[in-house]
PDB file of N, CA and C in Angstrom:
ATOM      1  N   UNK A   1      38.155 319.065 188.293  1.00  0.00           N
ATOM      2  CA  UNK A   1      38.388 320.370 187.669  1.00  0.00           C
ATOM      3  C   UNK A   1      39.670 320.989 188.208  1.00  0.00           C
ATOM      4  N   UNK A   2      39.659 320.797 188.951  1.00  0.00           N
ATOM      5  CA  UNK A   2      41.262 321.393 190.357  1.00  0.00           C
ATOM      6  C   UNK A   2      42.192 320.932 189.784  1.00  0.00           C
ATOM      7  N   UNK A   3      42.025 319.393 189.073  1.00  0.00           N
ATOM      8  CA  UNK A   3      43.614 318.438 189.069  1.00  0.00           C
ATOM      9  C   UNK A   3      43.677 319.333 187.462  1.00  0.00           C
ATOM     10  N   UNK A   4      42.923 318.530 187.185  1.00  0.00           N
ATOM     11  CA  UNK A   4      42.893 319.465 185.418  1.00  0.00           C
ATOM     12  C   UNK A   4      43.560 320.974 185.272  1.00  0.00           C
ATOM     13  N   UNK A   5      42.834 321.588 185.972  1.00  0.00           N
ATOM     14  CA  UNK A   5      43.847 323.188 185.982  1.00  0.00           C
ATOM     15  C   UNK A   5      45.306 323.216 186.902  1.00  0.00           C
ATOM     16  N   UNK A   6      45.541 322.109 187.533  1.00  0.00           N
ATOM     17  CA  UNK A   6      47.046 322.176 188.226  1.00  0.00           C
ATOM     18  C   UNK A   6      47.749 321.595 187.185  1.00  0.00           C
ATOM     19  N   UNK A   7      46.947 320.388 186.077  1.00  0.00           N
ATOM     20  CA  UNK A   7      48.194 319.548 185.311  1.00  0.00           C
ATOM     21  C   UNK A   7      48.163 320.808 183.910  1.00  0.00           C
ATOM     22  N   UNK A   8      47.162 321.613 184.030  1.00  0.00           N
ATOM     23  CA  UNK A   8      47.298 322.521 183.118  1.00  0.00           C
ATOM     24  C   UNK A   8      48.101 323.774 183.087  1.00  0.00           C
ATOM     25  N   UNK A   9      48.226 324.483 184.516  1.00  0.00           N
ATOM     26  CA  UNK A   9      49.245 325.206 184.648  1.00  0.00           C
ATOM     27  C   UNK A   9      50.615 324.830 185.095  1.00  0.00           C
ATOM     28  N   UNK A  10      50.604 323.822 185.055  1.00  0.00           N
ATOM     29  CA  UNK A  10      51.811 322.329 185.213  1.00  0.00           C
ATOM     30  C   UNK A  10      52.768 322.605 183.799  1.00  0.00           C
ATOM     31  N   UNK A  11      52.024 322.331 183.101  1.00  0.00           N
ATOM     32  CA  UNK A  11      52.097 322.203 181.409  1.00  0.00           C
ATOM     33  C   UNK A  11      52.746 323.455 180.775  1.00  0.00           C
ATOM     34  N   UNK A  12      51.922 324.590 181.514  1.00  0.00           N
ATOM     35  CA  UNK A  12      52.185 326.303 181.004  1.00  0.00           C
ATOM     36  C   UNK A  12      53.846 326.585 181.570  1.00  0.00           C
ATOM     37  N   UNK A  13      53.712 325.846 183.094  1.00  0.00           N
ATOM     38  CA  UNK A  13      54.900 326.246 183.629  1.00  0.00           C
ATOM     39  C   UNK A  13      56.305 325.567 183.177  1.00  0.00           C
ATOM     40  N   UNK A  14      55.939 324.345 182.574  1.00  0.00           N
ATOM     41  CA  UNK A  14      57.212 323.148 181.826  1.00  0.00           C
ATOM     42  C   UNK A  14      57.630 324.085 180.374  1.00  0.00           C
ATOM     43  N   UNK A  15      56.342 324.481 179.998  1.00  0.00           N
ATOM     44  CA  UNK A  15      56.800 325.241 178.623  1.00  0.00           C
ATOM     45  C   UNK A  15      57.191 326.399 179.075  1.00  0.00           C
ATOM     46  N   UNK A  16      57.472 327.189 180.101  1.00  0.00           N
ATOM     47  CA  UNK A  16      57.838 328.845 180.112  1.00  0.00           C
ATOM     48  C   UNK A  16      59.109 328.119 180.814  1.00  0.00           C
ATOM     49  N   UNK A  17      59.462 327.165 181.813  1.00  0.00           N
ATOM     50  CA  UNK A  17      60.758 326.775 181.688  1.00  0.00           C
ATOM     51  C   UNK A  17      61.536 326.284 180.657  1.00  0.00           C
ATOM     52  N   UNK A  18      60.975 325.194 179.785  1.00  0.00           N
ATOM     53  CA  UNK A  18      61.512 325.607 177.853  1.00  0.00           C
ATOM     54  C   UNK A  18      62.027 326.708 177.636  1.00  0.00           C
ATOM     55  N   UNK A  19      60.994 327.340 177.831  1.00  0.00           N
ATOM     56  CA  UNK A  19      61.027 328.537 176.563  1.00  0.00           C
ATOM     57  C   UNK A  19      62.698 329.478 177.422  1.00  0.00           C
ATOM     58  N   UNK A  20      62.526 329.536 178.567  1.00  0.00           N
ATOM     59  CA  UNK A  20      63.749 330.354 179.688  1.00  0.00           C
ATOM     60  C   UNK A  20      65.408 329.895 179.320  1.00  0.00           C
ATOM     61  N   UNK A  21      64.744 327.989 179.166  1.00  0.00           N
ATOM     62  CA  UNK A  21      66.317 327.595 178.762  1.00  0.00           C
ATOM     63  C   UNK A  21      66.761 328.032 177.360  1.00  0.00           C
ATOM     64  N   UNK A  22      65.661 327.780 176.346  1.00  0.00           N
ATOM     65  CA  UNK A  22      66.020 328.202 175.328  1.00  0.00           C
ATOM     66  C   UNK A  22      66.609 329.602 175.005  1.00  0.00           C
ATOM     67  N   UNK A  23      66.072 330.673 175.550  1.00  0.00           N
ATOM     68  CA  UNK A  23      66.782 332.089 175.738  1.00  0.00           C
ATOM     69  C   UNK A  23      67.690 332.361 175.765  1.00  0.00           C
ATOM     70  N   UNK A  24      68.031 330.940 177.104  1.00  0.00           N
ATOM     71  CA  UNK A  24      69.319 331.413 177.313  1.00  0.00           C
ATOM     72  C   UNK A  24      70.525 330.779 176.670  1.00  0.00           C
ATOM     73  N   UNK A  25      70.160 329.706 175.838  1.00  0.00           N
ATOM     74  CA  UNK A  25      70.899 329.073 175.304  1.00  0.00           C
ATOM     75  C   UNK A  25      71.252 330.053 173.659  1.00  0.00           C
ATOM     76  N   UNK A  26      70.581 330.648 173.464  1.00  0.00           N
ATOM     77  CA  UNK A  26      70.713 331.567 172.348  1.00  0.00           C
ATOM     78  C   UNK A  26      71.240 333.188 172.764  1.00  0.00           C
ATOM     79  N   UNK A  27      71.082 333.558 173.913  1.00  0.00           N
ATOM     80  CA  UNK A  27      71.886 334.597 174.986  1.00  0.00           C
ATOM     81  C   UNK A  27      73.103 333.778 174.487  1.00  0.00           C
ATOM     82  N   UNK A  28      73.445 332.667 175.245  1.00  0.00           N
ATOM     83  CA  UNK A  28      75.005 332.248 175.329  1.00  0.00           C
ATOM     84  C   UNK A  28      75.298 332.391 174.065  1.00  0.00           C
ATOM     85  N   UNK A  29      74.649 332.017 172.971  1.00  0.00           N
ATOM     86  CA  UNK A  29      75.249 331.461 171.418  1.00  0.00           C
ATOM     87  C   UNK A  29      75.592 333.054 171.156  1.00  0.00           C
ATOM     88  N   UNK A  30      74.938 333.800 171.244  1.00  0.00           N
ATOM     89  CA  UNK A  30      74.656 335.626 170.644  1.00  0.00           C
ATOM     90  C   UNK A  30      76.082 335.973 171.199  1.00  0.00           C
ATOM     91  N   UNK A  31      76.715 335.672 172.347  1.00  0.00           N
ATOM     92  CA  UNK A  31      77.255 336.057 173.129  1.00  0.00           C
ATOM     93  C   UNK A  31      78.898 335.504 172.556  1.00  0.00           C
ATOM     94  N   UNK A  32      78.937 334.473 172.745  1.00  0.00           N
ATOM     95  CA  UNK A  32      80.264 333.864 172.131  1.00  0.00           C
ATOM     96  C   UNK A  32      80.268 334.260 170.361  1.00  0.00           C
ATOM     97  N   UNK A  33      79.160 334.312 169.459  1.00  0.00           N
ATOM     98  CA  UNK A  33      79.326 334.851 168.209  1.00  0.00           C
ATOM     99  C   UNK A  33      79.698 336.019 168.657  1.00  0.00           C
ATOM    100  N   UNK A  34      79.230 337.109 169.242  1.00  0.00           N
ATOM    101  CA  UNK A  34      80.042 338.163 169.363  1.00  0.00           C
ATOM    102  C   UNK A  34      81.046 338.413 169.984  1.00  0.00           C
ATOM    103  N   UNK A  35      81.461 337.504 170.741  1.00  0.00           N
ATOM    104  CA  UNK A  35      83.268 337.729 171.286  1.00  0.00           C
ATOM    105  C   UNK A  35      83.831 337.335 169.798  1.00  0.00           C
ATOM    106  N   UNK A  36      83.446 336.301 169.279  1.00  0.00           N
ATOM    107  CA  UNK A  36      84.481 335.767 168.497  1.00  0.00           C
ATOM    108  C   UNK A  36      84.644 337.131 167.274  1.00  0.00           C
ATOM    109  N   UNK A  37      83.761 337.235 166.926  1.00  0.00           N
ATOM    110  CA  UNK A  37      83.573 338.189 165.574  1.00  0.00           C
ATOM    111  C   UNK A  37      84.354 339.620 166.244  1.00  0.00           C
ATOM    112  N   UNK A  38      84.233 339.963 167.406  1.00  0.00           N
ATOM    113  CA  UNK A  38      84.662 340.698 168.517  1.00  0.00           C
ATOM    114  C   UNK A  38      86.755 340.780 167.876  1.00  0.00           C
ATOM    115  N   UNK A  39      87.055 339.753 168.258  1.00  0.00           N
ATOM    116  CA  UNK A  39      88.248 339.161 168.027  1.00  0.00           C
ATOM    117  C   UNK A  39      88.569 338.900 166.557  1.00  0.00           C
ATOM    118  N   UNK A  40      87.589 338.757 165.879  1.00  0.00           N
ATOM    119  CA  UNK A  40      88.084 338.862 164.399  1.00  0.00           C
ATOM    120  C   UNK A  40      88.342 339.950 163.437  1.00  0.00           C
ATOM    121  N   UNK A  41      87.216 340.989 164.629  1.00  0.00           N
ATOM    122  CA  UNK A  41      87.297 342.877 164.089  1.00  0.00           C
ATOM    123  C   UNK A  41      88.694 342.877 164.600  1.00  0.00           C
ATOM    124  N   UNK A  42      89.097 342.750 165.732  1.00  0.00           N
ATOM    125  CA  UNK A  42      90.112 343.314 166.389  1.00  0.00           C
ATOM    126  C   UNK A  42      91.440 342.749 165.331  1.00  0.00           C
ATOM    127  N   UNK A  43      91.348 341.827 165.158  1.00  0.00           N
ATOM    128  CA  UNK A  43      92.700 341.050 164.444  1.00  0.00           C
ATOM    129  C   UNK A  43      92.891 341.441 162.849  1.00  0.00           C
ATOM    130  N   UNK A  44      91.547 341.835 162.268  1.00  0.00           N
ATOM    131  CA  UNK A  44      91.375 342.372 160.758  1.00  0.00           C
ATOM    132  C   UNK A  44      92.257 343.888 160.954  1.00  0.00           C
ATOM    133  N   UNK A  45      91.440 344.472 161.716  1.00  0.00           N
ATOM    134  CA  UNK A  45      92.213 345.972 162.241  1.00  0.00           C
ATOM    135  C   UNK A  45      93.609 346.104 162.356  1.00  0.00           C
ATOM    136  N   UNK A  46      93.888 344.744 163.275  1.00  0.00           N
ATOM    137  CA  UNK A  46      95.219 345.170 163.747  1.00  0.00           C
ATOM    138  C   UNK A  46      96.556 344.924 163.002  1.00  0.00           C
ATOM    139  N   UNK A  47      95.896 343.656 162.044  1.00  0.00           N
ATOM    140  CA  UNK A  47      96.869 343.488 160.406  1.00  0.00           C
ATOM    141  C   UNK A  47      96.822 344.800 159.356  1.00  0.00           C
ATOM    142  N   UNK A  48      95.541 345.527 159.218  1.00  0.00           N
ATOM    143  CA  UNK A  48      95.272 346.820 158.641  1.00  0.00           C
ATOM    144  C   UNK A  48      95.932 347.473 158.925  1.00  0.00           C
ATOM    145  N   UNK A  49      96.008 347.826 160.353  1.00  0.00           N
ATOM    146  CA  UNK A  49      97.001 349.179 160.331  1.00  0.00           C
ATOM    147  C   UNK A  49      98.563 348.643 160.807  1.00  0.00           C
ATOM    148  N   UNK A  50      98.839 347.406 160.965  1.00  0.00           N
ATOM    149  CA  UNK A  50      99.950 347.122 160.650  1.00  0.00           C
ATOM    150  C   UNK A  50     100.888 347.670 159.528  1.00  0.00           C
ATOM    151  N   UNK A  51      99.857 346.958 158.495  1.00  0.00           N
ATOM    152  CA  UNK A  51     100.013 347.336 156.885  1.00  0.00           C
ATOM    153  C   UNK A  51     100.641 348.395 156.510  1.00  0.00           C
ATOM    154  N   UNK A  52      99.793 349.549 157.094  1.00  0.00           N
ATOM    155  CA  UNK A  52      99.222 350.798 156.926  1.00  0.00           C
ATOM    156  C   UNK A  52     100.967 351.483 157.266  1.00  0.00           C
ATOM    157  N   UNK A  53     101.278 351.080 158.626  1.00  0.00           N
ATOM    158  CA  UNK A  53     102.215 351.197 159.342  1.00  0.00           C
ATOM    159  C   UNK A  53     103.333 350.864 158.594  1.00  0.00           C
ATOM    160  N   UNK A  54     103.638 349.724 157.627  1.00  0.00           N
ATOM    161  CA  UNK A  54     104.197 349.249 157.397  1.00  0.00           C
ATOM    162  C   UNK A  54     104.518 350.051 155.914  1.00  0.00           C
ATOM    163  N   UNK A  55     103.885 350.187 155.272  1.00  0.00           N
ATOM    164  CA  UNK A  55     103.646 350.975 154.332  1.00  0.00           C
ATOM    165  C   UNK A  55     104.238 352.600 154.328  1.00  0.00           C
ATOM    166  N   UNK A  56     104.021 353.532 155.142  1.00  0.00           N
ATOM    167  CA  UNK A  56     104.238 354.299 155.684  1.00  0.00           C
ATOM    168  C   UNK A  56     105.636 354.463 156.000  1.00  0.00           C
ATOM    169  N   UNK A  57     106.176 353.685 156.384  1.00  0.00           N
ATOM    170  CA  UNK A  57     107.807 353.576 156.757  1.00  0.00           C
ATOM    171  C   UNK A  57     108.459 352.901 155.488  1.00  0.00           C
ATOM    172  N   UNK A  58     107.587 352.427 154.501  1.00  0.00           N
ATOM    173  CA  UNK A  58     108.423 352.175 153.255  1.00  0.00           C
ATOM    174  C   UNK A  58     108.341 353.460 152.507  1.00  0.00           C
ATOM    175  N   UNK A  59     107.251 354.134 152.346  1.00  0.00           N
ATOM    176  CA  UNK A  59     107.758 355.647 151.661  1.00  0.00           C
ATOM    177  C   UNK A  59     108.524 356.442 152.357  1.00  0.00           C
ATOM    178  N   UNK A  60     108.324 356.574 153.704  1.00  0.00           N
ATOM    179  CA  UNK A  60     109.423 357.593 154.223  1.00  0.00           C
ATOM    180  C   UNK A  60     110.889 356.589 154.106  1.00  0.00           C
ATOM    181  N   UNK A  61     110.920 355.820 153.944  1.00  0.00           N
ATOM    182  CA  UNK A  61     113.015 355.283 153.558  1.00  0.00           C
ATOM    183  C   UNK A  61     112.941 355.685 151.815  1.00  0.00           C
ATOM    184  N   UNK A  62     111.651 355.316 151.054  1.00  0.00           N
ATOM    185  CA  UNK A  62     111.882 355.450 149.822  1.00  0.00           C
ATOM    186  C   UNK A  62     112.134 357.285 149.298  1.00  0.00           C
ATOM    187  N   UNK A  63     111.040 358.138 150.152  1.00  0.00           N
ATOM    188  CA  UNK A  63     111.598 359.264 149.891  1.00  0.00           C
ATOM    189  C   UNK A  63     112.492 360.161 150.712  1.00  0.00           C
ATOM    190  N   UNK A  64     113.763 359.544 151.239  1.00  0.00           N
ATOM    191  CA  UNK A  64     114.723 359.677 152.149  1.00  0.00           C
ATOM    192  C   UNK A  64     115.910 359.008 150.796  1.00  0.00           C
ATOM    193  N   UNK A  65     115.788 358.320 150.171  1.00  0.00           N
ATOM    194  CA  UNK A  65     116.639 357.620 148.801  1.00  0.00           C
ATOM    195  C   UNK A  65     116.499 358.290 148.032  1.00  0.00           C
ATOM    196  N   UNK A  66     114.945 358.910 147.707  1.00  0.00           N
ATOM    197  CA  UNK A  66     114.903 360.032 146.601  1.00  0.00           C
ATOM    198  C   UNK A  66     115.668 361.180 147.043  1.00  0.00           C
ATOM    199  N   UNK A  67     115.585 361.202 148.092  1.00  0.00           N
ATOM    200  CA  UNK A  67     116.408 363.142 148.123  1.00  0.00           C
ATOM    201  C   UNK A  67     117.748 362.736 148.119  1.00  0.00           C
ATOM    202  N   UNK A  68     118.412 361.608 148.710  1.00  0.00           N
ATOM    203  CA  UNK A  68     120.151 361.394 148.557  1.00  0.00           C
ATOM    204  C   UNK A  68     120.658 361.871 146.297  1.00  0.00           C
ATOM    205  N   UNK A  69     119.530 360.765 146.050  1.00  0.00           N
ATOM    206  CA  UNK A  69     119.916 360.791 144.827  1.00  0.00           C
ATOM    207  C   UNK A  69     119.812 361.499 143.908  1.00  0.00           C
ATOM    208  N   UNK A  70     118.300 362.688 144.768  1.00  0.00           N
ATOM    209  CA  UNK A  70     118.651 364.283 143.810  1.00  0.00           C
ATOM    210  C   UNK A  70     120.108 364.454 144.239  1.00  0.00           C
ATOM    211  N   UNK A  71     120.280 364.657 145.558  1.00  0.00           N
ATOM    212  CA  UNK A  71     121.419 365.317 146.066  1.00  0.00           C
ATOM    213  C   UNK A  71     122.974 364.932 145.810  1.00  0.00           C
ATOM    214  N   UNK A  72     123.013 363.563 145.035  1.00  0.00           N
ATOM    215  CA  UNK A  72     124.024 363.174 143.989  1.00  0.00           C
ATOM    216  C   UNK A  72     123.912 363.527 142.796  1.00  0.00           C
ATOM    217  N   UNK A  73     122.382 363.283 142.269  1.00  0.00           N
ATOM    218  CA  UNK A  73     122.479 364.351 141.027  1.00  0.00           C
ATOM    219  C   UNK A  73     122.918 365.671 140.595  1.00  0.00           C
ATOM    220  N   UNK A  74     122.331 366.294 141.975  1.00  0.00           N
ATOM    221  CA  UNK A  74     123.271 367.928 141.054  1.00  0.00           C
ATOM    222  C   UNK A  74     124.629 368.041 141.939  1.00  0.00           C
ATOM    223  N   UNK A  75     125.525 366.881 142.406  1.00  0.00           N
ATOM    224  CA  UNK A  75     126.734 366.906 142.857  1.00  0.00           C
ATOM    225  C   UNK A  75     127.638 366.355 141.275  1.00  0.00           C
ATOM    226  N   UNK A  76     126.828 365.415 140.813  1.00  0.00           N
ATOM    227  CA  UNK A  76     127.269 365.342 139.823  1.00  0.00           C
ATOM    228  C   UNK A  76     127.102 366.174 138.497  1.00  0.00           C
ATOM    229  N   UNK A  77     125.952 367.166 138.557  1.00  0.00           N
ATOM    230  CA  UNK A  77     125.576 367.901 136.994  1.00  0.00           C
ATOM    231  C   UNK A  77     126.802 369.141 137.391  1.00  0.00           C
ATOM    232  N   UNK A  78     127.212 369.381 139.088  1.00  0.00           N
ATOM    233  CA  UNK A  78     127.936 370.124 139.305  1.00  0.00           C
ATOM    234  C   UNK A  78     129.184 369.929 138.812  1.00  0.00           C
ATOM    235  N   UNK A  79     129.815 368.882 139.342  1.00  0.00           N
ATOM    236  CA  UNK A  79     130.887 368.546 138.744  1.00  0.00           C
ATOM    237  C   UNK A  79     131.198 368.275 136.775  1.00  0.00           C
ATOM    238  N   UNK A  80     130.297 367.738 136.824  1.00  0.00           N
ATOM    239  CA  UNK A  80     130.061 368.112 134.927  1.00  0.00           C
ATOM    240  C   UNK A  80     130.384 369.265 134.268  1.00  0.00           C
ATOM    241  N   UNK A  81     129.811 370.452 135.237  1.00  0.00           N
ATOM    242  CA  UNK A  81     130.138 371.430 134.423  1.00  0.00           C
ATOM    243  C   UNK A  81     131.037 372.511 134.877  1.00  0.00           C
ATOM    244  N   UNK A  82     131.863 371.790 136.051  1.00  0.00           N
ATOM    245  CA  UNK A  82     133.291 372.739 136.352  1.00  0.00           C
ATOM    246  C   UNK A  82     133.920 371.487 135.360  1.00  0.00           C
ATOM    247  N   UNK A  83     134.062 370.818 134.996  1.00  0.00           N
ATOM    248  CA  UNK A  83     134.891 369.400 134.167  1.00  0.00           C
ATOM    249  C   UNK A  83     134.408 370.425 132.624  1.00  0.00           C
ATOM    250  N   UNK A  84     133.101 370.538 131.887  1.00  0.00           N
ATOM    251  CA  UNK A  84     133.218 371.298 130.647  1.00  0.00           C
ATOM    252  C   UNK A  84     133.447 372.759 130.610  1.00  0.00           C
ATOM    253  N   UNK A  85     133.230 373.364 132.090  1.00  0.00           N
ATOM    254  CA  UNK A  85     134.077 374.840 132.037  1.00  0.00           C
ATOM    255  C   UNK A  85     135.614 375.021 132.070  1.00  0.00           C
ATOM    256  N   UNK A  86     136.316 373.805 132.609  1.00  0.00           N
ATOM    257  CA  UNK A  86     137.158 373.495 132.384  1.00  0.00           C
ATOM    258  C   UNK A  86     137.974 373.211 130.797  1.00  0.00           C
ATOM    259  N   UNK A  87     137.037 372.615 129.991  1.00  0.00           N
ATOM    260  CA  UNK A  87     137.564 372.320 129.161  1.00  0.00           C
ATOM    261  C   UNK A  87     137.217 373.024 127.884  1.00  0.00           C
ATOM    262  N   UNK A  88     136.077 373.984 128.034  1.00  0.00           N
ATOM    263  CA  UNK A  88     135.967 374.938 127.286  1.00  0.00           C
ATOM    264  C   UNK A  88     137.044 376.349 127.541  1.00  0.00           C
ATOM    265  N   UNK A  89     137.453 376.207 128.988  1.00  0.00           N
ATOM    266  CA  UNK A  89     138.822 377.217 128.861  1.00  0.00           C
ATOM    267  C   UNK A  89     140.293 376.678 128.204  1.00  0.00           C
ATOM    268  N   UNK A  90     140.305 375.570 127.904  1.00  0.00           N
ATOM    269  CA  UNK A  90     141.718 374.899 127.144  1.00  0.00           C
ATOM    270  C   UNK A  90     141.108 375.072 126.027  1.00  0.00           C
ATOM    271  N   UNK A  91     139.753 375.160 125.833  1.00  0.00           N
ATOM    272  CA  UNK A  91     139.800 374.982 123.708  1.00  0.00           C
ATOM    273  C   UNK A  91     139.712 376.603 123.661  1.00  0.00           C
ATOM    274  N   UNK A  92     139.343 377.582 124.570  1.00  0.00           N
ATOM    275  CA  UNK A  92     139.620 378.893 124.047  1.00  0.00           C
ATOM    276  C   UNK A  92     140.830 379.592 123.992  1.00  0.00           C
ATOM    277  N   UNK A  93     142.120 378.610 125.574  1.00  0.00           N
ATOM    278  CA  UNK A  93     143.542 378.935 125.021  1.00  0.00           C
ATOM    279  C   UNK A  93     143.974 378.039 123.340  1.00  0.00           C
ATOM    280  N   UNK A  94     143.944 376.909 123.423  1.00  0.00           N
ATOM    281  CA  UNK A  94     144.292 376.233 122.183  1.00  0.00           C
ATOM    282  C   UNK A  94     143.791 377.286 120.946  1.00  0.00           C
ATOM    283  N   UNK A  95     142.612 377.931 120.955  1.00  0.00           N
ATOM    284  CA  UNK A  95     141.636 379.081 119.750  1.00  0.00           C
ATOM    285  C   UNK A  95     142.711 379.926 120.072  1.00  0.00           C
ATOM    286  N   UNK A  96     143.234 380.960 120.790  1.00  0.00           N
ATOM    287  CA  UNK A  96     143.939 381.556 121.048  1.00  0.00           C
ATOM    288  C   UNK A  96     145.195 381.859 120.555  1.00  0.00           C
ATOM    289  N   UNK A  97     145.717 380.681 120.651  1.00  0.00           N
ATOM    290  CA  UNK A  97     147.118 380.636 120.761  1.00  0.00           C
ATOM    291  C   UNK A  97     147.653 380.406 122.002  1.00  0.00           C
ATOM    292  N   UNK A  98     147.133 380.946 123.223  1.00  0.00           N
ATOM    293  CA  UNK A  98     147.840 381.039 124.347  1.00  0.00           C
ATOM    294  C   UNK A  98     147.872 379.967 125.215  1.00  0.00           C
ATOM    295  N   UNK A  99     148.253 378.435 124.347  1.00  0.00           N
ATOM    296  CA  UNK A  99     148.407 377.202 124.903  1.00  0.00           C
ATOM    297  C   UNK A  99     150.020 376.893 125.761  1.00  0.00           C
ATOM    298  N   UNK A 100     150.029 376.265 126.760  1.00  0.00           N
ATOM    299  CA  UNK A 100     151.233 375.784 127.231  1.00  0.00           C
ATOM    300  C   UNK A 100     151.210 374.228 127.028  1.00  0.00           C
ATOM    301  N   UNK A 101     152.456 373.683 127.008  1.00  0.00           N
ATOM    302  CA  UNK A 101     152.619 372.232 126.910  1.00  0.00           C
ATOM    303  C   UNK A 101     152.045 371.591 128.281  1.00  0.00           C
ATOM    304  N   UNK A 102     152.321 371.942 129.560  1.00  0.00           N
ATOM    305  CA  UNK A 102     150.731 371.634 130.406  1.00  0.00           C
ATOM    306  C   UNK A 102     149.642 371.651 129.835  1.00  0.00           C
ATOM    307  N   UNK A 103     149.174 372.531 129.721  1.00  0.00           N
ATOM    308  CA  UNK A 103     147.546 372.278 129.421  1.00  0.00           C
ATOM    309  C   UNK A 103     147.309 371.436 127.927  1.00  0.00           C
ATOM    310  N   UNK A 104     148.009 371.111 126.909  1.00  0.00           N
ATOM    311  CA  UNK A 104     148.441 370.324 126.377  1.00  0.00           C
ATOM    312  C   UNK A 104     148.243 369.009 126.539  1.00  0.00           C
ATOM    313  N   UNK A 105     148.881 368.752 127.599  1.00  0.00           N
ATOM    314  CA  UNK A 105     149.242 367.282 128.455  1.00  0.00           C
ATOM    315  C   UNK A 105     148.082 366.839 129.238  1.00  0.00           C
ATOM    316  N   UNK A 106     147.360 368.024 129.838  1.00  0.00           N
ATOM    317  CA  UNK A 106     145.775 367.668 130.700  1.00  0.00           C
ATOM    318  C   UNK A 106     144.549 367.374 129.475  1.00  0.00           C
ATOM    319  N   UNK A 107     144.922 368.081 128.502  1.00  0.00           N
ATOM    320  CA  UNK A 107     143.898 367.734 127.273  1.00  0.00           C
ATOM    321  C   UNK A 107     143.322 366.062 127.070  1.00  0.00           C
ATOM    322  N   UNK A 108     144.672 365.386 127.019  1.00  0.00           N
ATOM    323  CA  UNK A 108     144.731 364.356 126.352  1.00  0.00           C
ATOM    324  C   UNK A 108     144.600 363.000 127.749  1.00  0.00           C
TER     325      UNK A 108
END
């Protein structure tokens, strides 16, 4: 009866050492899946806000181009219209009469 209950808690104790390695062999597995996935958040993130980053500095150059090219636009609507105030004062001397052979000569 003695040997019987020693090869029996023999038996209990082989399987709760099983069962300990197994734990821990799934501890380790739990453990390296989560470094890795760990490292795959980190690297998803860090291309994201790369992006993000990257992105960000393309609108601020793009709206840094937009304001030059308002700011050529009304350099030029400016100049347009000292060029037709200009030339609406030669067609009101020419209406006039009070043309000179200069302004004549800038006409053309």
């Amino acid at each position: 009866h003695c040997v019987s209950k020693m090869l029996h808690e023999s038996e209990d104790l082989k399987f709760l050492v099983h069962l300990v390695q197994q734990t821990e062999r799934l501890c380790d597995e739990i453990s390296r899946e989560g470094r890795r996935l760990s490292i795959e958040e980190t690297d998803r993130k860090s291309k994201f806000f790369t992006k993000i980053n990257q992105n960000d500095k393309n609108l601020k150059e793009l709206t840094s181009e937009a304001f030059k090219l308002r700011d050529l636009s009304l350099e030029v609507i400016s100049l347009l219209r000292m060029e037709n105030q200009s030339y609406k004062q030669q067609i009101e001397k020419i209406m006039n009469g009070n043309t000179t052979t200069e302004n004549s000569k800038s006409m053309t």
